[in-house]
Protein backbone atom coordinates (compact mmCIF):
# COMPACT_ATOMS: atom_id res chain seq x y z
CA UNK A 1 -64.55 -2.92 -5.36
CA UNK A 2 -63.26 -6.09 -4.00
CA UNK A 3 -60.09 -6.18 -6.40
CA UNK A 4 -59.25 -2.68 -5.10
CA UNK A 5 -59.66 -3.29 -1.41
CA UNK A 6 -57.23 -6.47 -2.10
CA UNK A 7 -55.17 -4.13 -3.84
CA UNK A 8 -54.97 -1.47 -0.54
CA UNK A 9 -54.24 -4.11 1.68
CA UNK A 10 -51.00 -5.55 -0.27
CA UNK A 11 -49.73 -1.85 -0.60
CA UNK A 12 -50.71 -1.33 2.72
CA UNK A 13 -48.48 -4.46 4.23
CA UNK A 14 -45.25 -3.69 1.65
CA UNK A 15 -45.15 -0.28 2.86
CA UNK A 16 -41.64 0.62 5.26
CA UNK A 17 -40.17 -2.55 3.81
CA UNK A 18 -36.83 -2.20 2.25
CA UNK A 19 -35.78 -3.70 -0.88
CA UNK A 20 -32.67 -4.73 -0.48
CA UNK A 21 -29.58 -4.90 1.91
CA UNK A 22 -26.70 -1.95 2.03
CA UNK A 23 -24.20 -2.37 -0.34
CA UNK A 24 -21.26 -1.32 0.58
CA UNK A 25 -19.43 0.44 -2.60
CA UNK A 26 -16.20 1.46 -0.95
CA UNK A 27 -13.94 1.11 2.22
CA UNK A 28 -10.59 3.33 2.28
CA UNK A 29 -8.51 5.27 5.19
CA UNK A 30 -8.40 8.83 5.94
CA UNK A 31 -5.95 11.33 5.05
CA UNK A 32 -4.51 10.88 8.35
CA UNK A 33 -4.65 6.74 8.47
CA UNK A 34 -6.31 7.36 10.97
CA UNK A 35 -9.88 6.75 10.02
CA UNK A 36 -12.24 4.95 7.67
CA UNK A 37 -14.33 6.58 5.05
CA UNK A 38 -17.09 3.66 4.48
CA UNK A 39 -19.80 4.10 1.59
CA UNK A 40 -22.60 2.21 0.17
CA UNK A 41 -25.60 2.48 -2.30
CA UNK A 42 -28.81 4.54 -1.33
CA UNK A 43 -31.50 2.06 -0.81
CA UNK A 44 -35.38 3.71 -1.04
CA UNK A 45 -37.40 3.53 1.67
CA UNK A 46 -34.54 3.67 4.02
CA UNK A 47 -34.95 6.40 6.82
CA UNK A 48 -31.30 6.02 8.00
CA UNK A 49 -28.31 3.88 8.18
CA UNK A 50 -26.60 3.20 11.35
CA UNK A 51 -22.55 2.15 11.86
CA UNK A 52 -21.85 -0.28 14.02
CA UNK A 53 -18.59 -1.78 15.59
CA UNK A 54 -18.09 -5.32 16.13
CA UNK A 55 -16.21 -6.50 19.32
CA UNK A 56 -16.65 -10.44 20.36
CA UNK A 57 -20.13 -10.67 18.48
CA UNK A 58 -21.15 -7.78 19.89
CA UNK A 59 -22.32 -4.72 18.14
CA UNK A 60 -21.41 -1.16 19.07
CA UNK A 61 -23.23 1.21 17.79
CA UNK A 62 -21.08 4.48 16.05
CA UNK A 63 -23.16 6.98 14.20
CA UNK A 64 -26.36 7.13 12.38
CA UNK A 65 -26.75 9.04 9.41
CA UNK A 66 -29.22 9.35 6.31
CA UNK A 67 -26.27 9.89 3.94
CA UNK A 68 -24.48 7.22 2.20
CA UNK A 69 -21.24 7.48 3.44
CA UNK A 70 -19.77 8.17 6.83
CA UNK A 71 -16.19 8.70 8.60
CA UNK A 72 -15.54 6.34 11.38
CA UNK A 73 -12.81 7.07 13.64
CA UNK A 74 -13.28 4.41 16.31
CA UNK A 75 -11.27 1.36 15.13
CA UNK A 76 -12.67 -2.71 15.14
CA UNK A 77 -11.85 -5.14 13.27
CA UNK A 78 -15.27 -5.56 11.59
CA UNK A 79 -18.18 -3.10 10.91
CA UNK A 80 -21.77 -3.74 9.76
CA UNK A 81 -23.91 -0.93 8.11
CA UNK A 82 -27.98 -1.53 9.20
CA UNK A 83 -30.14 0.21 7.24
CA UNK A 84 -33.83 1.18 8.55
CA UNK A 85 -37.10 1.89 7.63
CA UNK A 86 -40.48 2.06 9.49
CA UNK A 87 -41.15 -1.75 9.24
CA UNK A 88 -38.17 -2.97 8.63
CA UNK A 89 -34.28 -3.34 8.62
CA UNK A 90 -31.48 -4.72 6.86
CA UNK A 91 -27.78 -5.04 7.32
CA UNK A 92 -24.46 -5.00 4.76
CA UNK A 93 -22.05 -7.42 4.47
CA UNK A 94 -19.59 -7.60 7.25
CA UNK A 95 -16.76 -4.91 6.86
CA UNK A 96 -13.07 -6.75 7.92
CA UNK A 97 -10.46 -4.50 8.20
CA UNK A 98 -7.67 -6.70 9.94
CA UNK A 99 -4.25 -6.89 8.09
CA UNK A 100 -3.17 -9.99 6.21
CA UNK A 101 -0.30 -11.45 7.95
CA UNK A 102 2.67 -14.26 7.86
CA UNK A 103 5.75 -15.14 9.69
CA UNK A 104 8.14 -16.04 6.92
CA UNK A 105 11.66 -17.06 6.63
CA UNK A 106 13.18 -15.01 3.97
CA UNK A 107 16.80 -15.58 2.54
CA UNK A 108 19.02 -13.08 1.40
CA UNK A 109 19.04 -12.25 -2.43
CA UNK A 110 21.67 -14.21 -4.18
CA UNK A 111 21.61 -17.32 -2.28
CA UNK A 112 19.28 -19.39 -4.89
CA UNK A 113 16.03 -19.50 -2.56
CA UNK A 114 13.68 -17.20 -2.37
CA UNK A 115 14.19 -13.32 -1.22
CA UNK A 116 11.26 -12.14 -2.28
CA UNK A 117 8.17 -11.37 -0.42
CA UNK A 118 4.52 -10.90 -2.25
CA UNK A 119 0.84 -10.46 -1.90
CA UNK A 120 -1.99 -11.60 -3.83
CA UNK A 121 -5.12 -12.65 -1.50
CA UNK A 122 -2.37 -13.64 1.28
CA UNK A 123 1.44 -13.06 1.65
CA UNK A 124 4.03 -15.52 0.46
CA UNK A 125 7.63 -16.17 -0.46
CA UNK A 126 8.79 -15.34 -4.13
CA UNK A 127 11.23 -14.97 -6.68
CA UNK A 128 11.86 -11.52 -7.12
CA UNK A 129 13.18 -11.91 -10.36
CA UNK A 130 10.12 -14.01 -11.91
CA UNK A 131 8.53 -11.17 -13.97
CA UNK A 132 5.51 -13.21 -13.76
CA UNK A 133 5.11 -12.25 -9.69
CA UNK A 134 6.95 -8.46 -9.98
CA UNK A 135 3.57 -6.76 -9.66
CA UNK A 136 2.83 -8.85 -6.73
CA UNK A 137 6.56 -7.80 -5.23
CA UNK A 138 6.45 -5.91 -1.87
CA UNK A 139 10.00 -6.04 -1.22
CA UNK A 140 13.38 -7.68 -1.36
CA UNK A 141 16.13 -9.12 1.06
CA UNK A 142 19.32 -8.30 0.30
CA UNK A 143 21.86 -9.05 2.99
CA UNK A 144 20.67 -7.26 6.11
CA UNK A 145 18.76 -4.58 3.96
CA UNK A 146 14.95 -4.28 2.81
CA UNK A 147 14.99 -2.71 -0.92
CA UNK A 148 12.38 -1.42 -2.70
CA UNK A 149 12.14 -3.21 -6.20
CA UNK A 150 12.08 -0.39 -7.55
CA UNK A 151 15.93 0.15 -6.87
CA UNK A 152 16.77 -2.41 -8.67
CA UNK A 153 13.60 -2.26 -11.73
CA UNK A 154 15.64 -4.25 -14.11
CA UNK A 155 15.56 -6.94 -12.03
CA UNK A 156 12.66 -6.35 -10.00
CA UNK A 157 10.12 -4.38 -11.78
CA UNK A 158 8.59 -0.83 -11.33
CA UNK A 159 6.93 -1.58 -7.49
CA UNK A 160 7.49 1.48 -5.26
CA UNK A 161 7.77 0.13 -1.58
CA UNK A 162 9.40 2.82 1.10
CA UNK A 163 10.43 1.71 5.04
CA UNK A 164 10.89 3.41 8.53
CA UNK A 165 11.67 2.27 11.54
CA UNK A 166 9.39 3.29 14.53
CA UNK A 167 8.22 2.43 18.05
CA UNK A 168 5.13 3.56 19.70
CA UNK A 169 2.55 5.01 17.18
CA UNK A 170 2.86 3.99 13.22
CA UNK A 171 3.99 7.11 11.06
CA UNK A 172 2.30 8.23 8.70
CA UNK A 173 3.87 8.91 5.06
CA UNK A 174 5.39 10.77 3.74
CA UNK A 175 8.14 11.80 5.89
CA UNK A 176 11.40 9.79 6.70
CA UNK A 177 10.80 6.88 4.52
CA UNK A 178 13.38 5.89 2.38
CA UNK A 179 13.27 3.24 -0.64
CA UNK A 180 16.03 0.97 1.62
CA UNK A 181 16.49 0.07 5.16
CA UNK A 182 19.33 -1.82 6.99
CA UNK A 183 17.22 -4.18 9.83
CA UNK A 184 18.74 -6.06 13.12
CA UNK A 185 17.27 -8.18 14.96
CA UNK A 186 14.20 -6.98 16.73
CA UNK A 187 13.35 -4.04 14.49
CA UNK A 188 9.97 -2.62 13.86
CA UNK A 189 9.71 -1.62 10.09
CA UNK A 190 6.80 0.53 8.76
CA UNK A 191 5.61 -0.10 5.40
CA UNK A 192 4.01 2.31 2.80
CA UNK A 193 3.43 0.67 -1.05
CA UNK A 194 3.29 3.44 -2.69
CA UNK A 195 0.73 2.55 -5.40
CA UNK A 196 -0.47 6.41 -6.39
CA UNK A 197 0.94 9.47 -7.23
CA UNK A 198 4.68 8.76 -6.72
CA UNK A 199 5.95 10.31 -2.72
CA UNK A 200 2.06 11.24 -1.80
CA UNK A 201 0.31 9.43 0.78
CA UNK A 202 -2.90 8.66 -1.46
CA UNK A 203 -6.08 7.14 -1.45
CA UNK A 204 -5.11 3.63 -3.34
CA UNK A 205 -1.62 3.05 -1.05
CA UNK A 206 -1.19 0.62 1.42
CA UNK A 207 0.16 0.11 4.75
CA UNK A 208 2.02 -2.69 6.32
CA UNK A 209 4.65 -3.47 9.10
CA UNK A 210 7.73 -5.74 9.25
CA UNK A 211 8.53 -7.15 13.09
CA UNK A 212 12.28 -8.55 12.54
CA UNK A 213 12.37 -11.42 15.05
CA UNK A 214 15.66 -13.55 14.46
CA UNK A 215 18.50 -13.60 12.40
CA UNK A 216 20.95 -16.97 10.94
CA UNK A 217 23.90 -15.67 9.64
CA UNK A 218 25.20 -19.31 8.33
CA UNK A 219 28.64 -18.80 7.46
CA UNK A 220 28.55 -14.91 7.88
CA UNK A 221 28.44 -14.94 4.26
CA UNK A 222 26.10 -12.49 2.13
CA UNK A 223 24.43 -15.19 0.60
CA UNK A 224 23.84 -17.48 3.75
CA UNK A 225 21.45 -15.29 5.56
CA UNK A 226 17.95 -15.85 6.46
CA UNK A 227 16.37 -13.60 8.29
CA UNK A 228 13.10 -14.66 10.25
CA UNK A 229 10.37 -12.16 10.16
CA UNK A 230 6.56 -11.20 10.53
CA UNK A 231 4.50 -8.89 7.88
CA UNK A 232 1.44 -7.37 8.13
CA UNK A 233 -0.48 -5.86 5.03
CA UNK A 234 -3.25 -3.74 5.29
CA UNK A 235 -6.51 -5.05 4.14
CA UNK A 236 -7.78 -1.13 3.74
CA UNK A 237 -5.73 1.67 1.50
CA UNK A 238 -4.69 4.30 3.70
CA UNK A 239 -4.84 3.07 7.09
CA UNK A 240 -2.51 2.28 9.99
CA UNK A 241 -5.27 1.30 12.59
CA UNK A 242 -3.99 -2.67 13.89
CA UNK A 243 -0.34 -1.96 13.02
CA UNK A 244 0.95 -0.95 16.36
């Protein structure tokens, strides 16, 4: 009698208690960009998850919902998922969603330095021709254009990268972009890699932005230029949110 009053009491005090924290299993935009499906694994006991916004530490609450995935449309840079249960609750990994970004100084093709610009965990200068960093290849410099390498995939490799310029709100593939784009000095350049189904705004492309702030022309000679720029590359497929 003893062992199964013990017993009672330890099933008594685990009960509401949650097992584990919300995993978050995927983060991608909406068909719009403009949006952020976020889903995670279903944790028992858990009565409901709730969204919540981060803004200077502070948490904003969103939506609460006892489904595992949810569509937030009010943009911050980071997001927690809390789930809860009678006794207890327990809260996901924080969600960043803030572009990558660099000011870099990138040289015209041809001119022996490097007029290539990549990404892999952050986004650096590279040698466009260096098979070895062609599926890390967002674009190419060449003279006062932005090419696509896959324009030139002999030289550059297979990636599918398309421009347009804008002010105001970002636009949202596919219409207007073009695989090349002529730039000047204080341009705003949209960015769509175009990792999916080739010319379809999908769930695995990305989104990025070129600000064009100066311009040395050296001796006005293709090769001499070096054109001083910031890029932004979307930490999320699909979205635009942070890019304007």
């Amino acid at each position: 009698m003893r062992r199964l009053i013990y017993l009672l009491v330890l099933v008594s005090c685990g009960g509401g208690m949650l097992p584990s924290n919300p995993k978050i299993t995927e983060v991608y935009g909406s068909e719009d960009a403009n949006g952020i499906y976020v889903h995670w694994y279903s944790i028992e006991g858990a009565d409901s998850f709730v969204v919540f916004g981060i803004d200077s530490s502070v948490l904003h609450r969103i939506t609460s919902t006892s489904d595992t995935s949810v569509l937030i449309r009010r943009p911050y840079k980071n997001y927690l998922v809390y789930a809860y249960a009678p006794s207890d609750s327990r809260a996901s990994d924080t969600i960043n969603i803030e572009p990558y970004s660099s000011d870099l100084e990138v040289f015209s093709y041809g001119s022996g330095n490097f007029s290539g610009v990549c990404f892999a965990d952050s986004l650096y200068l590279c040698n466009p021709e260096d098979g070895d960093e062609q599926p890390k290849l967002l674009f190419v410099l060449d003279s006062l254009k932005l090419i696509s390498p896959s324009e030139n995939s002999d030289k550059f490799g297979q990636r599918i990268t398309q421009f347009k310029p804008f002010t105001g709100s970002f636009p949202v593939p596919p219409n207007g972009y073009t695989r090349s784009m002529s730039i000047n000095i204080g341009d705003t350049v949209a960015l769509w890699i175009d990792l999916g189904i080739e010319n379809e705004f999908d769930k695995v492309d990305i989104l990025g932005k070129i600000t064009v702030d100066s311009i040395l022309f050296g001796d006005y000679t293709r090769d001499s230029i070096k054109v001083y720029m910031s890029v932004w590359y979307h930490r999320i497929s699909r979205l635009k949110w942070l890019l304007y």
